[in-house]
PDB file of N, CA and C in Angstrom:
ATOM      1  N   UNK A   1      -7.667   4.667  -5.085  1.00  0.00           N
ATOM      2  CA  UNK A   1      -6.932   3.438  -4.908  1.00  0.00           C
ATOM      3  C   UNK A   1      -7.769   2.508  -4.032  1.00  0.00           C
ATOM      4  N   UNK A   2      -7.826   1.065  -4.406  1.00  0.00           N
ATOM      5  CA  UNK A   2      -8.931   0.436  -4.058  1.00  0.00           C
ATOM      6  C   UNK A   2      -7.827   0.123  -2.527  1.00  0.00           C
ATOM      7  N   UNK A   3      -8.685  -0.454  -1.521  1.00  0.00           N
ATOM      8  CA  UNK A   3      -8.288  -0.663  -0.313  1.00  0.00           C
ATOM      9  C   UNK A   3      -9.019  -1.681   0.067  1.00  0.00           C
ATOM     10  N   UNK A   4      -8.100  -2.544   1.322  1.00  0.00           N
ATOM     11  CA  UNK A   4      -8.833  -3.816   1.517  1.00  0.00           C
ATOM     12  C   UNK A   4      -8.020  -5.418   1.003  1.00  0.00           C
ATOM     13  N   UNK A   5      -8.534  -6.415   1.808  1.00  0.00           N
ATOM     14  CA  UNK A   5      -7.975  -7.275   1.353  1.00  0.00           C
ATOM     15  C   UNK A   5      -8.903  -8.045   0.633  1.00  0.00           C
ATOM     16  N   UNK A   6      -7.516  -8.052  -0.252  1.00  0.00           N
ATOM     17  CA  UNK A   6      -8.737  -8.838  -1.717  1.00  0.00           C
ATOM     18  C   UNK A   6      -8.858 -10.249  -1.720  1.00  0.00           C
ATOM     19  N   UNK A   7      -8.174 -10.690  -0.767  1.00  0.00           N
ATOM     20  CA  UNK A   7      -8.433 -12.043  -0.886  1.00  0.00           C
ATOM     21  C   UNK A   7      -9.527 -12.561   0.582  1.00  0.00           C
ATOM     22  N   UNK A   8      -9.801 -11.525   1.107  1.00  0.00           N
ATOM     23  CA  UNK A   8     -11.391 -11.549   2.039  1.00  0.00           C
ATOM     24  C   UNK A   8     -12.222 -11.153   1.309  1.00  0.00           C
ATOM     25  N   UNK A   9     -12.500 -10.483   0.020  1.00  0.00           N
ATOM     26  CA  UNK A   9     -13.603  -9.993  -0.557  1.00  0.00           C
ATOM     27  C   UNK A   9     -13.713 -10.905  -1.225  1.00  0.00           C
ATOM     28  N   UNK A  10     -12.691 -11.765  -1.799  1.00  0.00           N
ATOM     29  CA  UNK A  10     -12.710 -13.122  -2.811  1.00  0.00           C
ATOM     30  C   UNK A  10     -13.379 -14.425  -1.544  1.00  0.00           C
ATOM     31  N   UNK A  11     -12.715 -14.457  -0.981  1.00  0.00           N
ATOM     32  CA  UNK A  11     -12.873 -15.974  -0.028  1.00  0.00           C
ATOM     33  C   UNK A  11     -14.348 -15.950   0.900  1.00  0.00           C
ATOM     34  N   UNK A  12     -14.831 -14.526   1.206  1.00  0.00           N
ATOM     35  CA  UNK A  12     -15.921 -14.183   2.392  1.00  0.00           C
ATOM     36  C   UNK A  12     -15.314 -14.204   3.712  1.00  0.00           C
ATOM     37  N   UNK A  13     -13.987 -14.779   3.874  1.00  0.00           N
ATOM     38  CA  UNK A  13     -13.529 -15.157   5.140  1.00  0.00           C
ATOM     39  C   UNK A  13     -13.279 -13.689   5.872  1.00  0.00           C
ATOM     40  N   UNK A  14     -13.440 -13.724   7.369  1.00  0.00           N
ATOM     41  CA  UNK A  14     -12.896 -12.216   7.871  1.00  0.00           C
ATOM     42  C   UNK A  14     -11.528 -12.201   7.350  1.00  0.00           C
ATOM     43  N   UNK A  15     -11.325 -10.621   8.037  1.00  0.00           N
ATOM     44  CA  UNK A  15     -10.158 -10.509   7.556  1.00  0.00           C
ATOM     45  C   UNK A  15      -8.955 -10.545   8.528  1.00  0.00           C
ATOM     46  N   UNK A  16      -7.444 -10.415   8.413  1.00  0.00           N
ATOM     47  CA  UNK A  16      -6.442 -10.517   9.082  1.00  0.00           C
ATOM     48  C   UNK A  16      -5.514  -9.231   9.319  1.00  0.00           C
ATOM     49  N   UNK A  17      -6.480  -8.226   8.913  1.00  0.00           N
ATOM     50  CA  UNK A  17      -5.910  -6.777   8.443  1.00  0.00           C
ATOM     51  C   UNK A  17      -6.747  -5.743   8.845  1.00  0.00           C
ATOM     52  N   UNK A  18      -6.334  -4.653   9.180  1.00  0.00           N
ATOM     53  CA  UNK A  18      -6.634  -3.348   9.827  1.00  0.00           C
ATOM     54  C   UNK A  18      -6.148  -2.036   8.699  1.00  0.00           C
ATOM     55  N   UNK A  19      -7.295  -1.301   8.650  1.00  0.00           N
ATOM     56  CA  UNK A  19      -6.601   0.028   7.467  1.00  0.00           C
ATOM     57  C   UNK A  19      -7.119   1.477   8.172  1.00  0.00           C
ATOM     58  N   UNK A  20      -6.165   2.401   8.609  1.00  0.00           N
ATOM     59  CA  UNK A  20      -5.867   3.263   9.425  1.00  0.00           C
ATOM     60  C   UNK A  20      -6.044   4.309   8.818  1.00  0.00           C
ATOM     61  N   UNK A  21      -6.900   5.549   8.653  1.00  0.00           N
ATOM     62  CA  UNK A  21      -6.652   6.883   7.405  1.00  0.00           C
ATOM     63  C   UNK A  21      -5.929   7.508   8.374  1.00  0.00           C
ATOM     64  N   UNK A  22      -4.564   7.629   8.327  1.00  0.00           N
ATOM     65  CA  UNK A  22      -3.967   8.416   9.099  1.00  0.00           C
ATOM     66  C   UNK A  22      -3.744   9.975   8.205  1.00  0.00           C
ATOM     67  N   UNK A  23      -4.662  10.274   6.993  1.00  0.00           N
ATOM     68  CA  UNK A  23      -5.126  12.022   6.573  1.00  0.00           C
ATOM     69  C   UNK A  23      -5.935  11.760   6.507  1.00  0.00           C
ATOM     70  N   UNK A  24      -7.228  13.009   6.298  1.00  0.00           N
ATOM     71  CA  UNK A  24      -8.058  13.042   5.823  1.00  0.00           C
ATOM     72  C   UNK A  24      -8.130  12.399   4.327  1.00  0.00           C
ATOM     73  N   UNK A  25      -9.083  11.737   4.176  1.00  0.00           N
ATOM     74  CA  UNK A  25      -9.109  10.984   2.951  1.00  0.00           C
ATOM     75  C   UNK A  25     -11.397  10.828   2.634  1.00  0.00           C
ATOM     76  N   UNK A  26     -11.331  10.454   1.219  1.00  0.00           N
ATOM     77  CA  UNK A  26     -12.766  10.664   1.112  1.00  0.00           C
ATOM     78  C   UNK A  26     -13.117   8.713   0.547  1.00  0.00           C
ATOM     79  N   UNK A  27     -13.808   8.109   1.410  1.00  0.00           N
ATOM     80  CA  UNK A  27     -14.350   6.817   0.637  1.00  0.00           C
ATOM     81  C   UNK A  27     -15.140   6.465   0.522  1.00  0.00           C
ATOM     82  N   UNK A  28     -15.228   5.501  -0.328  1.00  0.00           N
ATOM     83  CA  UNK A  28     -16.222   4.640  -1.001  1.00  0.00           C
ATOM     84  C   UNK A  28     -16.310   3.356  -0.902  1.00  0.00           C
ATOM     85  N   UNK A  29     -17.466   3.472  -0.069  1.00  0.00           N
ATOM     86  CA  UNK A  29     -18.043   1.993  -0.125  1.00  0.00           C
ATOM     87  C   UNK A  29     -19.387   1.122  -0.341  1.00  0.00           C
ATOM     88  N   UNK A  30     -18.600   0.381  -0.995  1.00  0.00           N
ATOM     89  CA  UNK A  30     -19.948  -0.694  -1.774  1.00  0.00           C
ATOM     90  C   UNK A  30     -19.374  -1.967  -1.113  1.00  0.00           C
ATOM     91  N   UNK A  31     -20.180  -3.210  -1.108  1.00  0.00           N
ATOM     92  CA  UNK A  31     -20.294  -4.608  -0.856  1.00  0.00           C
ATOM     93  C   UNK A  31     -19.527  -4.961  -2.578  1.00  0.00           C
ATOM     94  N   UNK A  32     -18.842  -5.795  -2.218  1.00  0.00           N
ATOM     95  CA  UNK A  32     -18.471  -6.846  -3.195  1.00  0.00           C
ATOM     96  C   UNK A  32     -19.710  -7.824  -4.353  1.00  0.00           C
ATOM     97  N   UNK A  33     -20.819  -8.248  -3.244  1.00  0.00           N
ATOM     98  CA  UNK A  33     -21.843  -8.689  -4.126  1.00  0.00           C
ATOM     99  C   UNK A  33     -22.374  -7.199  -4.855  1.00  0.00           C
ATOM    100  N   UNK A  34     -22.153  -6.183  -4.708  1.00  0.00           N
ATOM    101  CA  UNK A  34     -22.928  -5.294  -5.799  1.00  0.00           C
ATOM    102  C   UNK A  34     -22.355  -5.254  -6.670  1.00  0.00           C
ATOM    103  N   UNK A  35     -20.791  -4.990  -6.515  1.00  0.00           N
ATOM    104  CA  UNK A  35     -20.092  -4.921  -7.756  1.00  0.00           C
ATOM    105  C   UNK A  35     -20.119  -6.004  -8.621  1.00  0.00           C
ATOM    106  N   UNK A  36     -20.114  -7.538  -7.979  1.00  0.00           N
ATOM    107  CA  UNK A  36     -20.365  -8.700  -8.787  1.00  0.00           C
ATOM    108  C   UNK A  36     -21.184  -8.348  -9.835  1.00  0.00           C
ATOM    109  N   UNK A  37     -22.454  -7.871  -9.522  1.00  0.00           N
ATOM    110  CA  UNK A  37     -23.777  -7.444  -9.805  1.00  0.00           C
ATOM    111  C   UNK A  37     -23.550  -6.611 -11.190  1.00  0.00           C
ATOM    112  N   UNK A  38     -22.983  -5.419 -10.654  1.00  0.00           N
ATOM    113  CA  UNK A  38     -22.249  -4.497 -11.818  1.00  0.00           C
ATOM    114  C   UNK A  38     -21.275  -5.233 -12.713  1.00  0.00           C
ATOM    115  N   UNK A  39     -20.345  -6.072 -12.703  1.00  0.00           N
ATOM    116  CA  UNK A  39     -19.756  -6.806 -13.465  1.00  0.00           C
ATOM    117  C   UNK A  39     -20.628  -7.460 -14.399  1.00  0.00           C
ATOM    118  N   UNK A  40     -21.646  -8.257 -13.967  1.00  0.00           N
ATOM    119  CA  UNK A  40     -22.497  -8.997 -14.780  1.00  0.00           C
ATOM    120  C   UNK A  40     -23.290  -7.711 -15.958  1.00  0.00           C
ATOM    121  N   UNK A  41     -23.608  -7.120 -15.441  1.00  0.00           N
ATOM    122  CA  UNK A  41     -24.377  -6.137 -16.545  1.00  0.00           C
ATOM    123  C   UNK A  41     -23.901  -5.411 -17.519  1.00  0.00           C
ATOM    124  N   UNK A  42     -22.465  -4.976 -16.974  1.00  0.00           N
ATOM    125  CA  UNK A  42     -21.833  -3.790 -17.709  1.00  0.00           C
ATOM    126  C   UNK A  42     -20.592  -4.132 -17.792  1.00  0.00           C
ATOM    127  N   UNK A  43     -20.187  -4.213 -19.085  1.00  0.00           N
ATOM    128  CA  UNK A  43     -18.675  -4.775 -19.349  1.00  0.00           C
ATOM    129  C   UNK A  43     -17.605  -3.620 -19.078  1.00  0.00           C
ATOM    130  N   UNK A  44     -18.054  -2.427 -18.776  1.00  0.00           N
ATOM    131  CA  UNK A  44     -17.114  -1.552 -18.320  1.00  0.00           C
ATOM    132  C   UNK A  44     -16.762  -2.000 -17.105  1.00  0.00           C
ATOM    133  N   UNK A  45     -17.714  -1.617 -16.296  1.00  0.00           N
ATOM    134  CA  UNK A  45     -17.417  -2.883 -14.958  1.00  0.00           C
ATOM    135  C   UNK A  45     -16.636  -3.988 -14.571  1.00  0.00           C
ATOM    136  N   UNK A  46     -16.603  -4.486 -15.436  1.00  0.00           N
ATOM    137  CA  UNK A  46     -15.753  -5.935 -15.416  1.00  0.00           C
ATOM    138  C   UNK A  46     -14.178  -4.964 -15.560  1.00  0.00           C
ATOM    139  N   UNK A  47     -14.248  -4.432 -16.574  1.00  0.00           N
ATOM    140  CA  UNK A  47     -12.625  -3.680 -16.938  1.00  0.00           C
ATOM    141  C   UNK A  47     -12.448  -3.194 -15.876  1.00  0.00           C
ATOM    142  N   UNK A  48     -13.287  -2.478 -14.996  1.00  0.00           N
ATOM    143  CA  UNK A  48     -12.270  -1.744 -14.317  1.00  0.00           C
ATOM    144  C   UNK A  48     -12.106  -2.775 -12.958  1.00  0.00           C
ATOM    145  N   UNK A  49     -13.227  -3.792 -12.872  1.00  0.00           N
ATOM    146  CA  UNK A  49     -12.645  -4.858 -11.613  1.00  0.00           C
ATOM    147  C   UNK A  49     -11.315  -5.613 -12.035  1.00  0.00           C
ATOM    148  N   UNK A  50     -10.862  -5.717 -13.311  1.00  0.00           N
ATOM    149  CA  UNK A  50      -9.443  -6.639 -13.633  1.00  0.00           C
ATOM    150  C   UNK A  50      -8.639  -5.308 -13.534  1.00  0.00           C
ATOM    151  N   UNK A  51      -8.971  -3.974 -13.931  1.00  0.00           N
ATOM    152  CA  UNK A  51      -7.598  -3.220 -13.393  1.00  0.00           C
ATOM    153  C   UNK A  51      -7.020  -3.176 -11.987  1.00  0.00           C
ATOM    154  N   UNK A  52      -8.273  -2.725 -11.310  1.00  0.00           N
ATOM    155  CA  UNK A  52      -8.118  -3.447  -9.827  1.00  0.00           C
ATOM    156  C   UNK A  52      -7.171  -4.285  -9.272  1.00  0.00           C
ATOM    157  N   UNK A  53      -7.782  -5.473  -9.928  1.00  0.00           N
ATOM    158  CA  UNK A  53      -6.842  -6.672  -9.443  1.00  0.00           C
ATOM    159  C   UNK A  53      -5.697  -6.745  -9.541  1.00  0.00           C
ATOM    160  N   UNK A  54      -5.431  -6.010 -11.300  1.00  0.00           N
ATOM    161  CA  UNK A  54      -3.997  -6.298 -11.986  1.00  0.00           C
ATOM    162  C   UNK A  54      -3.322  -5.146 -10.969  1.00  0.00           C
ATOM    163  N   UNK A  55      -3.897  -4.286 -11.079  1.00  0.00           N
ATOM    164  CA  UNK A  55      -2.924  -2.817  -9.648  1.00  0.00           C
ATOM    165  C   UNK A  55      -2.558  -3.510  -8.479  1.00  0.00           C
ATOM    166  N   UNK A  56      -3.094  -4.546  -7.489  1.00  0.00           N
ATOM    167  CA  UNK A  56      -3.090  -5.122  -7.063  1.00  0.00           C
ATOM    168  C   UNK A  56      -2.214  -6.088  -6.817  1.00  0.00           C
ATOM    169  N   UNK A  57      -2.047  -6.678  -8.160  1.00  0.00           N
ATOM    170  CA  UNK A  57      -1.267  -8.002  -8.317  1.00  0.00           C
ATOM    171  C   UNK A  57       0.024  -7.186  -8.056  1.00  0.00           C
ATOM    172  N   UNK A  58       0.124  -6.424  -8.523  1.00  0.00           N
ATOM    173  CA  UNK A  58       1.901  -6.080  -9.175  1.00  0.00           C
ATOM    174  C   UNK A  58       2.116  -5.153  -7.601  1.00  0.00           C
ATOM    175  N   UNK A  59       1.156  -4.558  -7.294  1.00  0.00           N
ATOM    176  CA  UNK A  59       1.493  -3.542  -6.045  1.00  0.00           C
ATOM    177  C   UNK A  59       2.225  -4.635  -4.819  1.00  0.00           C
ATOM    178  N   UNK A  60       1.366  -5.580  -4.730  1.00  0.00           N
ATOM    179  CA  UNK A  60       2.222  -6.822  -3.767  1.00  0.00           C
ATOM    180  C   UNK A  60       2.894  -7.879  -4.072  1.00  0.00           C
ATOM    181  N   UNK A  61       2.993  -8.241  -5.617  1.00  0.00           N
ATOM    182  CA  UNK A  61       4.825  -8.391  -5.798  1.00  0.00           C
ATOM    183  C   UNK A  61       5.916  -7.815  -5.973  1.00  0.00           C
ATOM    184  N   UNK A  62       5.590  -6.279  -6.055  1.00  0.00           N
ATOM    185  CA  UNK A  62       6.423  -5.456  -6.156  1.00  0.00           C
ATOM    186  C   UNK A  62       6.938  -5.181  -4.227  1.00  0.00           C
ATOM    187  N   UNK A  63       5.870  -4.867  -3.732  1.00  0.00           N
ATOM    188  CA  UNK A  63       6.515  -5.264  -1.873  1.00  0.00           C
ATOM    189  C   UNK A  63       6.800  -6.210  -1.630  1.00  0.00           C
ATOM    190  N   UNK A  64       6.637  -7.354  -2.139  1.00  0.00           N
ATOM    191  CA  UNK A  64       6.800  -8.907  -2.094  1.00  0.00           C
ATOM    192  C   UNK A  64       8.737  -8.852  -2.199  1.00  0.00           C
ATOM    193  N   UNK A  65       8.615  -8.560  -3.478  1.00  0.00           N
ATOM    194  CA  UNK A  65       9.933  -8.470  -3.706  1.00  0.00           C
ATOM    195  C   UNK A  65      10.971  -7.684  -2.868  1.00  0.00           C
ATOM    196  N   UNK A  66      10.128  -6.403  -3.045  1.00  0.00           N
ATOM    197  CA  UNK A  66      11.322  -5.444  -2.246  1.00  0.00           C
ATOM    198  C   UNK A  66      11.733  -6.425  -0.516  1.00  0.00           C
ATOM    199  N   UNK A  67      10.732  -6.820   0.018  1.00  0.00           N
ATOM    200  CA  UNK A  67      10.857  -7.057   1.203  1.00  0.00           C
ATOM    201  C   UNK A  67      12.243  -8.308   1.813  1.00  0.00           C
ATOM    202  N   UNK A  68      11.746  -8.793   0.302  1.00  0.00           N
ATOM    203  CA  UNK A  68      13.215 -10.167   0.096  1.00  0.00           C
ATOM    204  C   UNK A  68      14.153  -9.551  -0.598  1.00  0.00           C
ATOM    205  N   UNK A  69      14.090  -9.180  -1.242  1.00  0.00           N
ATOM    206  CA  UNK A  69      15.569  -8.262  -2.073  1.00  0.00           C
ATOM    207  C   UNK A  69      16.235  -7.252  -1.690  1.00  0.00           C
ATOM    208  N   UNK A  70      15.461  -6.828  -1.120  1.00  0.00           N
ATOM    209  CA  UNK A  70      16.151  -5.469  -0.595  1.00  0.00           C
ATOM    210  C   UNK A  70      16.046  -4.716   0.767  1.00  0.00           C
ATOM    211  N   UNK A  71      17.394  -4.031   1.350  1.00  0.00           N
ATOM    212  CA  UNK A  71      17.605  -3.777   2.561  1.00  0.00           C
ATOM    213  C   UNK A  71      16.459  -2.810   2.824  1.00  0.00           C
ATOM    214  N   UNK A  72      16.629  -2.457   4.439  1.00  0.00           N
ATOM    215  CA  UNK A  72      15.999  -1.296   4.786  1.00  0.00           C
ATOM    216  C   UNK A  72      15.986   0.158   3.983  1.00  0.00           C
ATOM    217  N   UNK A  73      17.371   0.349   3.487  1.00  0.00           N
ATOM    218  CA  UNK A  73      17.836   1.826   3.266  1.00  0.00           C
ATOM    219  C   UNK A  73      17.089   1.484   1.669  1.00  0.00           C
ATOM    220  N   UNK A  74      17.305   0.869   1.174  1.00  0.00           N
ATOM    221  CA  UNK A  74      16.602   0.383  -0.227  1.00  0.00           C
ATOM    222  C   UNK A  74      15.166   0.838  -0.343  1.00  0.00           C
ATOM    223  N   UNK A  75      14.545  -0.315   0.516  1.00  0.00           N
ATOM    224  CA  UNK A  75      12.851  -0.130   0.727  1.00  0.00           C
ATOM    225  C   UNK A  75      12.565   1.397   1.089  1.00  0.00           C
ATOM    226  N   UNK A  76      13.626   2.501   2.180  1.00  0.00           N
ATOM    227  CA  UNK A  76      13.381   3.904   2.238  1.00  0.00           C
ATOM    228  C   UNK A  76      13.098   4.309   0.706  1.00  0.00           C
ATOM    229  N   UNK A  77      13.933   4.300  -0.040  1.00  0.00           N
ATOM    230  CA  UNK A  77      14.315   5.092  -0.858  1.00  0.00           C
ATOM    231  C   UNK A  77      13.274   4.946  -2.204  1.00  0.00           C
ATOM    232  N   UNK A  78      12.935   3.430  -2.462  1.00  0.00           N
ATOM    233  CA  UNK A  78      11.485   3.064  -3.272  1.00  0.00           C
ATOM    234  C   UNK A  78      10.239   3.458  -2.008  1.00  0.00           C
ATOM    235  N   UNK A  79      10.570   4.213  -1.147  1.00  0.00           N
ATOM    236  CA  UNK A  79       9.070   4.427  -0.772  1.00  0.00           C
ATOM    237  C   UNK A  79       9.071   5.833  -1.099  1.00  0.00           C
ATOM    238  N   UNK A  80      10.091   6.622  -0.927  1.00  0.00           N
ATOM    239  CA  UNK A  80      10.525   8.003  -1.405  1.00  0.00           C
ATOM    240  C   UNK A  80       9.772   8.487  -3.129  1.00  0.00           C
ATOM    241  N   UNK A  81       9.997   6.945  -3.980  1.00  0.00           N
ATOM    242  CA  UNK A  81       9.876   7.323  -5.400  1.00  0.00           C
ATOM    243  C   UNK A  81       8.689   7.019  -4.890  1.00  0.00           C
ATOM    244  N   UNK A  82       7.768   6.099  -4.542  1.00  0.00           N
ATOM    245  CA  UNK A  82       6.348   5.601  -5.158  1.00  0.00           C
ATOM    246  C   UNK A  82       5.560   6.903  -4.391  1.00  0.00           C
ATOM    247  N   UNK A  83       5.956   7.067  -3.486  1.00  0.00           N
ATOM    248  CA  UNK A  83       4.827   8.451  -2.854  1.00  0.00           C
ATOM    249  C   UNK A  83       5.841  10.007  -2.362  1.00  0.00           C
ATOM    250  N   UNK A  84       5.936  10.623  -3.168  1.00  0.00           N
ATOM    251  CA  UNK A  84       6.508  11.636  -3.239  1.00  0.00           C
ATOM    252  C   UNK A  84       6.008  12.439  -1.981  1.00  0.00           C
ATOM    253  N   UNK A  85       6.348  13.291  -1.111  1.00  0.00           N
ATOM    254  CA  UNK A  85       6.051  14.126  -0.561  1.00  0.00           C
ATOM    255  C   UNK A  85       5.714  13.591   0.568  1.00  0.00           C
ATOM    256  N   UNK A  86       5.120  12.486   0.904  1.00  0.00           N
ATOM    257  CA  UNK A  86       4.613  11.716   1.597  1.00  0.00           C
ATOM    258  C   UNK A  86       5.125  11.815   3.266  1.00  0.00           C
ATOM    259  N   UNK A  87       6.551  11.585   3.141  1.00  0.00           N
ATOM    260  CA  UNK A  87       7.693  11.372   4.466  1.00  0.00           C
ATOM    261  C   UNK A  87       7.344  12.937   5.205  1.00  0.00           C
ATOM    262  N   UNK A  88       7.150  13.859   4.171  1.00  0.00           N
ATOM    263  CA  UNK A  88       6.987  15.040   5.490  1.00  0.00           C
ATOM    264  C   UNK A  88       4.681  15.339   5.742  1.00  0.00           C
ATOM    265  N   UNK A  89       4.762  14.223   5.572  1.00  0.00           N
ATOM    266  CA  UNK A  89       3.324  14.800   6.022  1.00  0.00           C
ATOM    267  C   UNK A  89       2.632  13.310   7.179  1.00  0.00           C
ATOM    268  N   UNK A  90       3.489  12.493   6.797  1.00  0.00           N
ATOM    269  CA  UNK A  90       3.106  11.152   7.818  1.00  0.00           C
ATOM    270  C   UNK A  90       4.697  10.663   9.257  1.00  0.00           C
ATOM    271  N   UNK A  91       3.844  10.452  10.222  1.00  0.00           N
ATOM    272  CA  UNK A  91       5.067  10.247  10.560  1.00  0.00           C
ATOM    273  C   UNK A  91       6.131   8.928  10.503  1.00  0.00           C
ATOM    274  N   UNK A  92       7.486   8.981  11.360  1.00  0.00           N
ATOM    275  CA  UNK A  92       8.351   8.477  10.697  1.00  0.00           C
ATOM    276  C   UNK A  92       7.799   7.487  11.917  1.00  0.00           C
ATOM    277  N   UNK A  93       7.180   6.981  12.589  1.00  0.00           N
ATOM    278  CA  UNK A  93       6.449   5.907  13.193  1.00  0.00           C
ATOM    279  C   UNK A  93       5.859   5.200  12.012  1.00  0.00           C
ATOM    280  N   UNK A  94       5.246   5.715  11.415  1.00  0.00           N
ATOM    281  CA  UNK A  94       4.215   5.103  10.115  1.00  0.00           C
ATOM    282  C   UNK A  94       4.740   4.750   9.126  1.00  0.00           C
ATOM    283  N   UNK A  95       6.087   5.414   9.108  1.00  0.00           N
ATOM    284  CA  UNK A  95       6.550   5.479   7.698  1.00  0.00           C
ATOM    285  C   UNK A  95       7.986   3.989   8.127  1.00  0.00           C
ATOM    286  N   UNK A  96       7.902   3.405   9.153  1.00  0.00           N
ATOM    287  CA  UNK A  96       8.768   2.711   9.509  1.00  0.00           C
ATOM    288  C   UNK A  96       7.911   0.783   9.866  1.00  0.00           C
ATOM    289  N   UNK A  97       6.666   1.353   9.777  1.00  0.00           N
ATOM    290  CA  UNK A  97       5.842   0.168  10.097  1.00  0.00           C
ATOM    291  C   UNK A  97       5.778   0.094   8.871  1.00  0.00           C
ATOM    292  N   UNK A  98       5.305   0.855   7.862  1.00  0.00           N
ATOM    293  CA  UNK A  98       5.667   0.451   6.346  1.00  0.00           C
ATOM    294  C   UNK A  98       6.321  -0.208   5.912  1.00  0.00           C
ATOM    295  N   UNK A  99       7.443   0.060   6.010  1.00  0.00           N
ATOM    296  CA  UNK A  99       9.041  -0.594   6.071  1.00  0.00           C
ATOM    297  C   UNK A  99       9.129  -1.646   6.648  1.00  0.00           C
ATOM    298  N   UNK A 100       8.792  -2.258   7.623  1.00  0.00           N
ATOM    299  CA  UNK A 100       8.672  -3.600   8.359  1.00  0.00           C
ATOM    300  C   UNK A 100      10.220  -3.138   8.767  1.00  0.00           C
ATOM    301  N   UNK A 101      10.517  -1.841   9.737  1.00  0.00           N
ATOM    302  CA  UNK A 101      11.442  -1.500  10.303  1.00  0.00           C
ATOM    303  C   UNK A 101      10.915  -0.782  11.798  1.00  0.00           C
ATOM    304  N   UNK A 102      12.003  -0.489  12.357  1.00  0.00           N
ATOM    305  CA  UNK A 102      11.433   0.308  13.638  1.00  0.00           C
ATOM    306  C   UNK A 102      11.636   1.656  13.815  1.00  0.00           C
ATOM    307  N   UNK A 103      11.399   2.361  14.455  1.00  0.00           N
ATOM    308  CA  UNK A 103      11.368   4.079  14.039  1.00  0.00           C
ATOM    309  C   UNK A 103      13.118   4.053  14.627  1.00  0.00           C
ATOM    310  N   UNK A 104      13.729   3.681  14.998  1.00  0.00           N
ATOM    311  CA  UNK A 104      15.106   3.634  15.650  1.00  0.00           C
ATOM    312  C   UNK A 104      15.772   2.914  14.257  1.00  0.00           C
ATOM    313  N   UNK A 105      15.812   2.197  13.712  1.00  0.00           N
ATOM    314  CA  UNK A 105      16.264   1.860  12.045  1.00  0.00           C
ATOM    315  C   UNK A 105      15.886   2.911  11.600  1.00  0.00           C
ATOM    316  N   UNK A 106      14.658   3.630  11.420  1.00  0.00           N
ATOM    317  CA  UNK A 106      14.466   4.224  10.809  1.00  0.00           C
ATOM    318  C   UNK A 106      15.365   5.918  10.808  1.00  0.00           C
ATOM    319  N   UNK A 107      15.718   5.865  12.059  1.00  0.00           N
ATOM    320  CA  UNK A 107      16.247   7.494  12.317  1.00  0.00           C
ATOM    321  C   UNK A 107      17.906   6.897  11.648  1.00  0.00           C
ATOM    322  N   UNK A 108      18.347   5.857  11.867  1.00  0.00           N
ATOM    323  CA  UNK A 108      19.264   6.071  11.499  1.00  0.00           C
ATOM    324  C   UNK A 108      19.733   5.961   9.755  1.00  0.00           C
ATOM    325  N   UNK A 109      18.958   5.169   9.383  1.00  0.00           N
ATOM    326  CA  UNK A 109      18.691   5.709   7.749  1.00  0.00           C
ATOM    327  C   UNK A 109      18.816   6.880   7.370  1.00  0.00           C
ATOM    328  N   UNK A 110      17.796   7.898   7.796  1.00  0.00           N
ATOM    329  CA  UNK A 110      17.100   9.332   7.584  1.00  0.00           C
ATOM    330  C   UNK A 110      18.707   9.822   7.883  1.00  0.00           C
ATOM    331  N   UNK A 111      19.553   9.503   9.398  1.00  0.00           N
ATOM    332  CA  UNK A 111      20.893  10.521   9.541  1.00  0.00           C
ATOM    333  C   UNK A 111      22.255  10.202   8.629  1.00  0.00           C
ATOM    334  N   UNK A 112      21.691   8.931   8.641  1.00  0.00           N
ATOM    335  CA  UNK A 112      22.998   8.713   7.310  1.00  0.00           C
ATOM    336  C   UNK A 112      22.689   9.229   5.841  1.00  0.00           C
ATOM    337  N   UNK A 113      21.734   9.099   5.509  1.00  0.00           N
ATOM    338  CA  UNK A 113      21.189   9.958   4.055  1.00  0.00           C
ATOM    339  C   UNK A 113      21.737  11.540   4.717  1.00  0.00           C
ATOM    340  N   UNK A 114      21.501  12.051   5.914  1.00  0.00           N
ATOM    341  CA  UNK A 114      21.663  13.402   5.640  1.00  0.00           C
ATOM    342  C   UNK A 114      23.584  14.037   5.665  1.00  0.00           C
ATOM    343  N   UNK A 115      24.199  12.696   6.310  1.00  0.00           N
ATOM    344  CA  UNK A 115      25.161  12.956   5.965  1.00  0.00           C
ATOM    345  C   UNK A 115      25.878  12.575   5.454  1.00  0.00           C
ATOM    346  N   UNK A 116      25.389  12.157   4.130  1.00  0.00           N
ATOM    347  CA  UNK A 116      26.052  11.950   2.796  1.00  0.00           C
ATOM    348  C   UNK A 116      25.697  12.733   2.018  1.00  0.00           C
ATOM    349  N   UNK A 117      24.672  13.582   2.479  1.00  0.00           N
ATOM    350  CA  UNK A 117      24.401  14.777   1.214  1.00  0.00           C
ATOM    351  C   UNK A 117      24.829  15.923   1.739  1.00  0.00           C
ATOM    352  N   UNK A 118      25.534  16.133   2.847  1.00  0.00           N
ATOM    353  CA  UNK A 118      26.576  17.205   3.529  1.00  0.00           C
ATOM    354  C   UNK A 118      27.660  16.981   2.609  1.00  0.00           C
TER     355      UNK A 118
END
């Protein structure tokens, strides 16, 4: 999953954003002018820079949306579907800055889900 803001790799401008590997994780990095580079030569290249984008596009109108449409307990529950397993391996600090909530919203979400499934 590509990482980064794409509209600093588009503009050159710094950026306004910070990206944290809070697991072990393995990456890759290239400069933007190489890939340009690779785009120009190889039309596979190009395909997979518009999947990119298009993953991209929809990944932040899809938070775009949730963030205006829908409550806290909502946004829990689409973060539940998009990353499965996720909530017991990160904590609920992280998993609440996600949310554009606070870990205190957040506990009380987590106790009302548990006692409605009592």
């Amino acid at each position: 999953m590509p990482l980064g803001s794409y509209a600093t790799i588009l503009t050159g401008r710094p950026t306004h954003v910070n990206i944290e590997a809070i697991e072990d994780s393995v990456v890759l990095q290239f400069s933007y002018s190489e890939l340009s580079k690779r785009y120009e030569r190889h039309i596979g290249w190009e395909r997979l820079g518009r999947k990119i984008a298009e993953r991209h596009y929809i990944s932040r109108e899809r938070r775009e949306h949730d963030f205006l449409a829908c409550n806290a307990a909502q946004r829990y529950e689409t973060f539940l579907e998009e990353f499965p397993g996720l909530e017991a391996r990160i904590s609920q600090t992280n998993i609440a800055s996600y949310l554009g909530i606070t870990p205190e919203t957040l506990s009380r979400i987590l106790k009302k889900r548990q006692n409605l499934s009592l």
